[in-house]
Protein backbone atom coordinates (compact mmCIF):
# COMPACT_ATOMS: atom_id res chain seq x y z
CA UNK A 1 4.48 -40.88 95.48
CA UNK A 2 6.41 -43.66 97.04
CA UNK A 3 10.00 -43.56 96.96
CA UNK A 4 10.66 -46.11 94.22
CA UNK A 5 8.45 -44.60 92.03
CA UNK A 6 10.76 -41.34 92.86
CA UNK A 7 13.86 -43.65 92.05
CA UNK A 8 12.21 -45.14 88.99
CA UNK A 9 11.48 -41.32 87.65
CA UNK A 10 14.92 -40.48 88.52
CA UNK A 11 16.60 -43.27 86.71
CA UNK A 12 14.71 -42.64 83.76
CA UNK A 13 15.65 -38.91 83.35
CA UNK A 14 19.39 -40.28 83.51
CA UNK A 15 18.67 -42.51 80.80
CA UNK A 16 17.42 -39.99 79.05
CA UNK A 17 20.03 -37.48 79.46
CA UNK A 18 22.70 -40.03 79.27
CA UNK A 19 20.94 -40.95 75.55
CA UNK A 20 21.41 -37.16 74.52
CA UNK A 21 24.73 -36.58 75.84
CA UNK A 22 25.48 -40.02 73.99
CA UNK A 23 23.97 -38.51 70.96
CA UNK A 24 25.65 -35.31 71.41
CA UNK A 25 28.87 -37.37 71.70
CA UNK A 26 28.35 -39.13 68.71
CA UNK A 27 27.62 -36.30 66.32
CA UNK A 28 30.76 -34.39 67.78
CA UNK A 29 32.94 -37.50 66.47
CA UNK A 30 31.09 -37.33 63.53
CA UNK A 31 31.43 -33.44 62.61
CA UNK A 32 35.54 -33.98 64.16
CA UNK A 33 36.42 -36.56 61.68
CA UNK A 34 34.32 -35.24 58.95
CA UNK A 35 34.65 -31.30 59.32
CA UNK A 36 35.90 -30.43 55.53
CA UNK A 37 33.15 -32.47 54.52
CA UNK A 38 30.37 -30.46 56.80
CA UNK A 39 32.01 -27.70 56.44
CA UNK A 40 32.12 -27.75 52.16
CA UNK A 41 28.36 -28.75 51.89
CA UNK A 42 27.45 -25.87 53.86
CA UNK A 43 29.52 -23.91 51.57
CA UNK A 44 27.90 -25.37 48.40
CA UNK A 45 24.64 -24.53 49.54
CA UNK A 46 25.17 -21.31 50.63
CA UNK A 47 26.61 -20.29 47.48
CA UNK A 48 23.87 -22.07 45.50
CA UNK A 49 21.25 -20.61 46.85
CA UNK A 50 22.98 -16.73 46.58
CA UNK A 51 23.62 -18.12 43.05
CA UNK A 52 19.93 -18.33 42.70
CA UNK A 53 19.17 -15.63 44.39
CA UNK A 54 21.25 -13.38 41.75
CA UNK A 55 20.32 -15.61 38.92
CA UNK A 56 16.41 -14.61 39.85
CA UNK A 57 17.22 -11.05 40.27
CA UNK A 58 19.14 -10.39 37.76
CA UNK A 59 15.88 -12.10 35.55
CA UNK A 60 13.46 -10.21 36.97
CA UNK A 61 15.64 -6.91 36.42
CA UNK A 62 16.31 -7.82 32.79
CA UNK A 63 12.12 -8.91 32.07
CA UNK A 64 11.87 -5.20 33.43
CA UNK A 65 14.26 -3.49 31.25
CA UNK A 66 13.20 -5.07 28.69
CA UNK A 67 9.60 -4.53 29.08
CA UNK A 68 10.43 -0.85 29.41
CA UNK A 69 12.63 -1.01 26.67
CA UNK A 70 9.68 -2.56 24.11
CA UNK A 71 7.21 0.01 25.18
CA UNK A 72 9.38 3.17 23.94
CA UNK A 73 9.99 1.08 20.84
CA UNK A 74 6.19 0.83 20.85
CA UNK A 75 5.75 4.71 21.06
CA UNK A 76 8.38 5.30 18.40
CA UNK A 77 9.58 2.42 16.18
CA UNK A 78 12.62 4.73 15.21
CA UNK A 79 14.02 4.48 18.85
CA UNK A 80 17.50 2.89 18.03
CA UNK A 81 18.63 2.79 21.58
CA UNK A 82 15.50 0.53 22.77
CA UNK A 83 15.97 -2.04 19.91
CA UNK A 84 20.17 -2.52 21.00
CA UNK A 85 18.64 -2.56 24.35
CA UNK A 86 16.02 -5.48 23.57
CA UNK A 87 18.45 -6.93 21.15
CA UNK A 88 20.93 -7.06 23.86
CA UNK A 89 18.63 -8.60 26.93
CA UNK A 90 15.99 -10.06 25.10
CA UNK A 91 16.04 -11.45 21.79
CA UNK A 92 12.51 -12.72 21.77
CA UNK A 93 11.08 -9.31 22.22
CA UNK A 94 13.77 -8.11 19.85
CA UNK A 95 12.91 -10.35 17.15
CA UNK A 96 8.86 -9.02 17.68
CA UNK A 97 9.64 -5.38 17.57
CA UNK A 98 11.99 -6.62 14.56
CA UNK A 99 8.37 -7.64 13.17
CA UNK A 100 6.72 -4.59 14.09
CA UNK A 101 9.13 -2.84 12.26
CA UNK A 102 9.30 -4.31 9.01
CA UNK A 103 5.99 -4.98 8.54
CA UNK A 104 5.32 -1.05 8.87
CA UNK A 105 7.58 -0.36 6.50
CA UNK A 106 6.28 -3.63 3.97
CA UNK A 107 9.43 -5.61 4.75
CA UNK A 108 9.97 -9.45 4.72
CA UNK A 109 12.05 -10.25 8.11
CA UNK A 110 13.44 -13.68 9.22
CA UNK A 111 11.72 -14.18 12.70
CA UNK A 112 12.12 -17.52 14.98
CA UNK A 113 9.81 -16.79 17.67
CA UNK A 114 7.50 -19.54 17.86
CA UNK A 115 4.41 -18.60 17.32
CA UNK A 116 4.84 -15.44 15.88
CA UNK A 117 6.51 -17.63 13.22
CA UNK A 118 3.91 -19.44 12.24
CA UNK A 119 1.56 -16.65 12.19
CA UNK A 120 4.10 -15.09 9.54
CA UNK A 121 3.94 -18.10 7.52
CA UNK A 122 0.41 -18.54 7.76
CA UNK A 123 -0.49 -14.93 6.62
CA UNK A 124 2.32 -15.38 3.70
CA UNK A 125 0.66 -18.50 3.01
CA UNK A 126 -3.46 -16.91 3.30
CA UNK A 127 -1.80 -14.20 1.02
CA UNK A 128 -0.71 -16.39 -1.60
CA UNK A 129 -3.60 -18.24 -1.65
CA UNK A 130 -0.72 -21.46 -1.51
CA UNK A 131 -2.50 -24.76 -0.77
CA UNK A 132 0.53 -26.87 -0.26
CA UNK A 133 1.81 -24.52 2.77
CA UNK A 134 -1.81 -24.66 4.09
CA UNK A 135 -2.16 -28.17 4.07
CA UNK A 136 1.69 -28.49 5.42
CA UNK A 137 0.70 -25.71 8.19
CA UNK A 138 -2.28 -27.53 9.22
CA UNK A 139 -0.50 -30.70 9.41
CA UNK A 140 1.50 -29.54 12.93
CA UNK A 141 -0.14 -30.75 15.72
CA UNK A 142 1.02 -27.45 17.85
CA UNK A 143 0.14 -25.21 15.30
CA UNK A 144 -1.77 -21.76 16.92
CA UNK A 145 -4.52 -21.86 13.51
CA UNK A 146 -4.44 -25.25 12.30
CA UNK A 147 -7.97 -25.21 11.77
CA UNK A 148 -8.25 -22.08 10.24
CA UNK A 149 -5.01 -22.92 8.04
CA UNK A 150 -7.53 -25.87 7.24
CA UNK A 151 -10.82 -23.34 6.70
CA UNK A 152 -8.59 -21.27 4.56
CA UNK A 153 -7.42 -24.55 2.04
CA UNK A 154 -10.60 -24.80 2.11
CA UNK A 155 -11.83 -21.42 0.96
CA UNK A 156 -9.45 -21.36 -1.57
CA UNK A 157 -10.73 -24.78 -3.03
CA UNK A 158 -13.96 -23.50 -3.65
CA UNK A 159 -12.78 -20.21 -4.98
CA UNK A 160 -11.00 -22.48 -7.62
CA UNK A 161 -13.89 -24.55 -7.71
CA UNK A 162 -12.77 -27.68 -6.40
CA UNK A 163 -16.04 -28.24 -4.46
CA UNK A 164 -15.92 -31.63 -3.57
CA UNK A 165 -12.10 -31.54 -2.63
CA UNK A 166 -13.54 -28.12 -0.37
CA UNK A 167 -16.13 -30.22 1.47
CA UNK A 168 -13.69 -33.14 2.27
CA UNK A 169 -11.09 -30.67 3.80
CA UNK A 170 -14.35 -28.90 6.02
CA UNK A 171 -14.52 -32.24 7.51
CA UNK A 172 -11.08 -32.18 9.19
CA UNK A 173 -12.70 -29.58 11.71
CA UNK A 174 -13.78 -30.68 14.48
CA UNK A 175 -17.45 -29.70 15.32
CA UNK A 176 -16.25 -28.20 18.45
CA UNK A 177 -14.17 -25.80 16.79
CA UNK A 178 -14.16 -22.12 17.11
CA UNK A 179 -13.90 -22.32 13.31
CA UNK A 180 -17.06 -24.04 13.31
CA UNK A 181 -19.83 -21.38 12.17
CA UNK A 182 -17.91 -20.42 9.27
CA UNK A 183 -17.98 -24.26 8.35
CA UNK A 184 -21.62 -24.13 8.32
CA UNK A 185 -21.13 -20.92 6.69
CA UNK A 186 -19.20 -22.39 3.85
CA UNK A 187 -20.97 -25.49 4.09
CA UNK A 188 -24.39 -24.06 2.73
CA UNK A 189 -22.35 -22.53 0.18
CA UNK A 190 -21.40 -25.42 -1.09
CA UNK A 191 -24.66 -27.48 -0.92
CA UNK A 192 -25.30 -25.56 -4.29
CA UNK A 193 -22.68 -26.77 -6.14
C-alpha cells in the first residue's frame, strides 16, 4: 500500500467517526431539549403493554374459570355456586346453562346469545308449526338454518296441503344445500299431488 492510499483510508475513518460522533451529538440535543417528551412515551408504552399484558391474563384466567365453572354446572344443573360464578365472569355461558336449565325443567327463558337464539326461536317456531316466523327466520341472511327454516315452511305447506305454494318454497334451496336430499325427498312427494 502506498502511503496516500494509507492517508486516504485514514481520512475516511475520520469522516466516518466524525459522522457518528456528529450523530451522537445531535441525538443528545435532541433527547436534552426533549427529555419529558422521551421520557413520557416510554412511559406510555411501558404501561400499555403491562396493560395488555394483564388485560390478556386476566382473559385467559376468567375463559378458565369459567370453563370450569360450566362443566360442574354440566354434572349437576342444581350447582348454585357455578351459575353466580358464570353469571358473574361470563354471561354468555351463563345465559346457555340458563338454557340448559330451563329447558330440563320445560321452562320458557329469555336468552340473547346469538345463535343459540335463533335456534330457540326456530324450534318454538318448528313446534308451532308457525309459517310466518319460518318465512321471517329464513329471511336473515346470517341465520344458522335458514334453509331448513325454509324445508320446514315447506313441510308444513304440504301437511296443510298447499302443494303448489310447498314446491315454490323447495325452490329457494339451493341445490348445493345440505338440505338438499330431503328436497328430493319431499319433492317426489309432491309430484303426486
Amino acid at each position: 500500500m502506498s502511503m496516500k492510499e494509507n492517508i486516504d483510508f485514514v481520512k475516511e475513518e475520520l469522516n466516518s467517526e466524525e459522522k457518528f460522533l456528529e450523530n451522537f451529538v445531535k441525538v443528545e440535543r435532541f433527547y436534552k431539549k426533549n427529555k419529558a417528551l422521551v421520557i413520557g412515551v416510554a412511559a406510555i408504552v411501558v404501561i400499555a403493554i403491562g396493560g395488555i399484558s394483564v388485560k390478556s391474563y386476566t382473559a385467559a384466567s376468567n375463559k378458565k374459570e369459567s370453563n370450569i365453572a360450566f362443566n360442574k354446572f354440566l354434572q349437576d344443573n342444581n350447582d348454585k355456586v357455578s351459575l353466580d360464578k358464570l353469571q358473574e365472569i361470563n354471561q354468555q355461558l351463563f345465559e346457555v346453562a340458563t338454557y340448559i336449565k330451563a329447558k330440563k325443567e320445560n321452562k320458557d327463558v329469555k336468552i340473547n346469545v346469538t345463535y343459540l337464539k335463533d335456534l330457540l326461536e326456530y324450534s318454538k317456531a318448528v313446534e308451532a308449526e308457525n309459517i310466518d316466523k319460518l318465512s321471517s327466520l329464513s329471511m336473515q341472511n346470517n341465520f344458522l338454518l335458514k334453509e331448513f327454516a325454509i324445508f320446514n315452511k315447506a313441510l308444513i305447506l304440504a301437511k296443510d296441503a298447499k302443494y303448489l305454494d310447498a314446491k315454490e318454497t323447495l325452490k329457494l334451496i339451493p341445490q348445493k344445500s345440505k338440505v338438499n336430499d330431503l328436497v328430493v325427498l319431499l319433492n317426489h312427494y309432491l309430484l303426486t299431488k
